[in-house]
C-alpha atoms as a PDB file:
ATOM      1  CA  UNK A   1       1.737  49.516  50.945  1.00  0.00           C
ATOM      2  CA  UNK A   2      -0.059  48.780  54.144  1.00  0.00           C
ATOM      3  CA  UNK A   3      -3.540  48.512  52.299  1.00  0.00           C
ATOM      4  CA  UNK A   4      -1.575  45.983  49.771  1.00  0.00           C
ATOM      5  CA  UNK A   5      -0.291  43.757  53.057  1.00  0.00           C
ATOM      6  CA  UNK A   6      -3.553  44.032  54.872  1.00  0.00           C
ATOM      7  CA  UNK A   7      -4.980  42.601  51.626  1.00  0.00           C
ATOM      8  CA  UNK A   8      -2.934  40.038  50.442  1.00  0.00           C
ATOM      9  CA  UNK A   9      -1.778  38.659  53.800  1.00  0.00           C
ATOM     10  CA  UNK A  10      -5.080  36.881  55.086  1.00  0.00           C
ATOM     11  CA  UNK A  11      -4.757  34.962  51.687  1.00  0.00           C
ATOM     12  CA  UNK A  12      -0.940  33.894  52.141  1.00  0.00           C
ATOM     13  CA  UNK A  13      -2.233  32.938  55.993  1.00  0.00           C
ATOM     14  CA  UNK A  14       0.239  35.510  57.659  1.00  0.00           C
ATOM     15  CA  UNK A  15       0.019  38.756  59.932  1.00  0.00           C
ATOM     16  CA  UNK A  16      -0.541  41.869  57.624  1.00  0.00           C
ATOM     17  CA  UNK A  17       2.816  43.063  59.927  1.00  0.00           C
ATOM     18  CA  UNK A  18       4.566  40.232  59.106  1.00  0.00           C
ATOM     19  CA  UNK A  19       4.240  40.779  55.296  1.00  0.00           C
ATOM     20  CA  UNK A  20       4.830  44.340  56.083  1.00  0.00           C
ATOM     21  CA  UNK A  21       7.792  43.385  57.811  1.00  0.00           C
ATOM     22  CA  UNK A  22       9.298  41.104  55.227  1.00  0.00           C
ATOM     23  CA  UNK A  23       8.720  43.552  52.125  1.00  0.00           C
ATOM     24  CA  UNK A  24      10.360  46.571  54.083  1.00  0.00           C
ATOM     25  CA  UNK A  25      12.813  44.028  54.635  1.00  0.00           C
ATOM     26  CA  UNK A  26      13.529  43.098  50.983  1.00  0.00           C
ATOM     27  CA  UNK A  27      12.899  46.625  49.578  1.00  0.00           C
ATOM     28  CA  UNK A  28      16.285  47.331  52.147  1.00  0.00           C
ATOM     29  CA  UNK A  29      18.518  43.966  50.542  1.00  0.00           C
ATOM     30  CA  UNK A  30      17.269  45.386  46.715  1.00  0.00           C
ATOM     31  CA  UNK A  31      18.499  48.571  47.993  1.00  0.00           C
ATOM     32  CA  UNK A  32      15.903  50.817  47.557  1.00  0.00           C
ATOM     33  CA  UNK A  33      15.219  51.454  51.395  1.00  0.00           C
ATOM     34  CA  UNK A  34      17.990  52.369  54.116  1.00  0.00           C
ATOM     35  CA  UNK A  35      18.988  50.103  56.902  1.00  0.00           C
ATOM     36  CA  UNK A  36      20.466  46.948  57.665  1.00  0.00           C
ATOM     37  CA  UNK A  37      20.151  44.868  55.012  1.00  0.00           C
ATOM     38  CA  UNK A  38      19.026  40.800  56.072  1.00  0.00           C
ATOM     39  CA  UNK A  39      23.167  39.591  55.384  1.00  0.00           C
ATOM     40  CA  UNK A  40      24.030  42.336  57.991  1.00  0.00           C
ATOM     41  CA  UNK A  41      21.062  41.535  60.424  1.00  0.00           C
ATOM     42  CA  UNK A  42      22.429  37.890  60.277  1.00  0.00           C
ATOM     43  CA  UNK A  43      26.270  39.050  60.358  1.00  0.00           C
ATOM     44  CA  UNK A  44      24.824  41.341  63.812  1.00  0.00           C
ATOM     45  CA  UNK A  45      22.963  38.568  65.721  1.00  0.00           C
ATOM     46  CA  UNK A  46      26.155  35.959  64.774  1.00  0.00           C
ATOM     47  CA  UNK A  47      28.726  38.693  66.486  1.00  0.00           C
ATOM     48  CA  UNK A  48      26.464  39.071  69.222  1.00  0.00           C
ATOM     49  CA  UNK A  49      26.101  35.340  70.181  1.00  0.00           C
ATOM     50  CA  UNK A  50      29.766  34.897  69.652  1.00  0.00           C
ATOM     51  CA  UNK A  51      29.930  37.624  72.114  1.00  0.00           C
ATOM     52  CA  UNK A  52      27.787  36.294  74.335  1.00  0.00           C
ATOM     53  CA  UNK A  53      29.779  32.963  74.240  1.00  0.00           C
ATOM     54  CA  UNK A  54      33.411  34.964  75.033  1.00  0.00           C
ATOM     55  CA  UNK A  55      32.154  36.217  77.560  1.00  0.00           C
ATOM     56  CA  UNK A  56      30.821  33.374  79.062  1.00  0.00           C
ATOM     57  CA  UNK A  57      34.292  31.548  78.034  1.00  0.00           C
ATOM     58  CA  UNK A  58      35.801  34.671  79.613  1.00  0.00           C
ATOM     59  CA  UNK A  59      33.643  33.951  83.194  1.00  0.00           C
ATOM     60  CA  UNK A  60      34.551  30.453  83.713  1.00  0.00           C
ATOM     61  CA  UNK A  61      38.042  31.080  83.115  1.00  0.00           C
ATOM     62  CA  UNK A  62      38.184  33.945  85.247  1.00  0.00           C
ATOM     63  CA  UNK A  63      36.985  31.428  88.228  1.00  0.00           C
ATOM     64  CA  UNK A  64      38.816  28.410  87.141  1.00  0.00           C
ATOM     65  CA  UNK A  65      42.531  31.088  87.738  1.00  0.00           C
ATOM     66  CA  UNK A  66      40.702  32.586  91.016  1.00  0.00           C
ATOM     67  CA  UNK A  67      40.487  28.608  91.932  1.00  0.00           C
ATOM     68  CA  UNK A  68      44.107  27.531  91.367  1.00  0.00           C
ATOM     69  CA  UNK A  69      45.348  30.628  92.540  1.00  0.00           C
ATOM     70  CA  UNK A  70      43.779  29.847  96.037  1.00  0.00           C
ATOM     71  CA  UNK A  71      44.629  26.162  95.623  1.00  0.00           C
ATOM     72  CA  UNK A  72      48.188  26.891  94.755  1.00  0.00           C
ATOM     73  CA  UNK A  73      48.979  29.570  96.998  1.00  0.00           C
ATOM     74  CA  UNK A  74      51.540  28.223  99.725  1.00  0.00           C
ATOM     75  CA  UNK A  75      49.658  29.950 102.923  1.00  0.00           C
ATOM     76  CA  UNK A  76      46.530  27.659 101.893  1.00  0.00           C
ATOM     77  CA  UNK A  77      48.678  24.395 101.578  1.00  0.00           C
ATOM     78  CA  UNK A  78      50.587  25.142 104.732  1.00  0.00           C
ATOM     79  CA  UNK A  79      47.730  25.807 106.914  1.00  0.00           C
ATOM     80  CA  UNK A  80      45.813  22.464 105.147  1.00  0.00           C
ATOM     81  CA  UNK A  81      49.127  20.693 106.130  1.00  0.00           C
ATOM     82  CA  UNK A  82      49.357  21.409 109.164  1.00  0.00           C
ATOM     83  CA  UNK A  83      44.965  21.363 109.909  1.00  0.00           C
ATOM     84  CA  UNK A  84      45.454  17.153 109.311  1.00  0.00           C
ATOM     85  CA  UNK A  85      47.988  16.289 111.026  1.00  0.00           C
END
């Protein structure tokens, strides 16, 4: 197969890898080659940039609570109180 690629990819204008790449690739979604086929590749990078956006979510929540707890804790307000008068 890599003689094939390193053949027929300077006349489709791509690497010889990247052909290589894409025909391992679609011998895997025909089933004929173990691994993750291209659905579950997408389905894996989608759950990882949700992740990625939870736990972002997760951080600016986290520091919005640590805020309001200081904000609304009565020691702050009574020594803010009592600071401007």
């Amino acid at each position: 197969m890599s003689a094939a690629c390193r053949d027929l990819a300077p006349k489709l204008n791509i690497g010889a890898k990247t052909l290589r790449k894409w025909v391992v690739q679609a011998q895997t979604d025909a089933g004929n080659r173990t691994g993750p086929t291209s659905e579950e590749l997408e389905e894996i990078r989608r759950l990882k940039r949700e992740n990625r956006d939870l736990r972002e979510t997760n951080d600016i929540l986290k520091a919005a609570a640590s805020f309001f707890a200081r904000e609304l804790d009565p020691r702050n307000r009574q020594k803010s109180l009592s600071s401007s008068g």
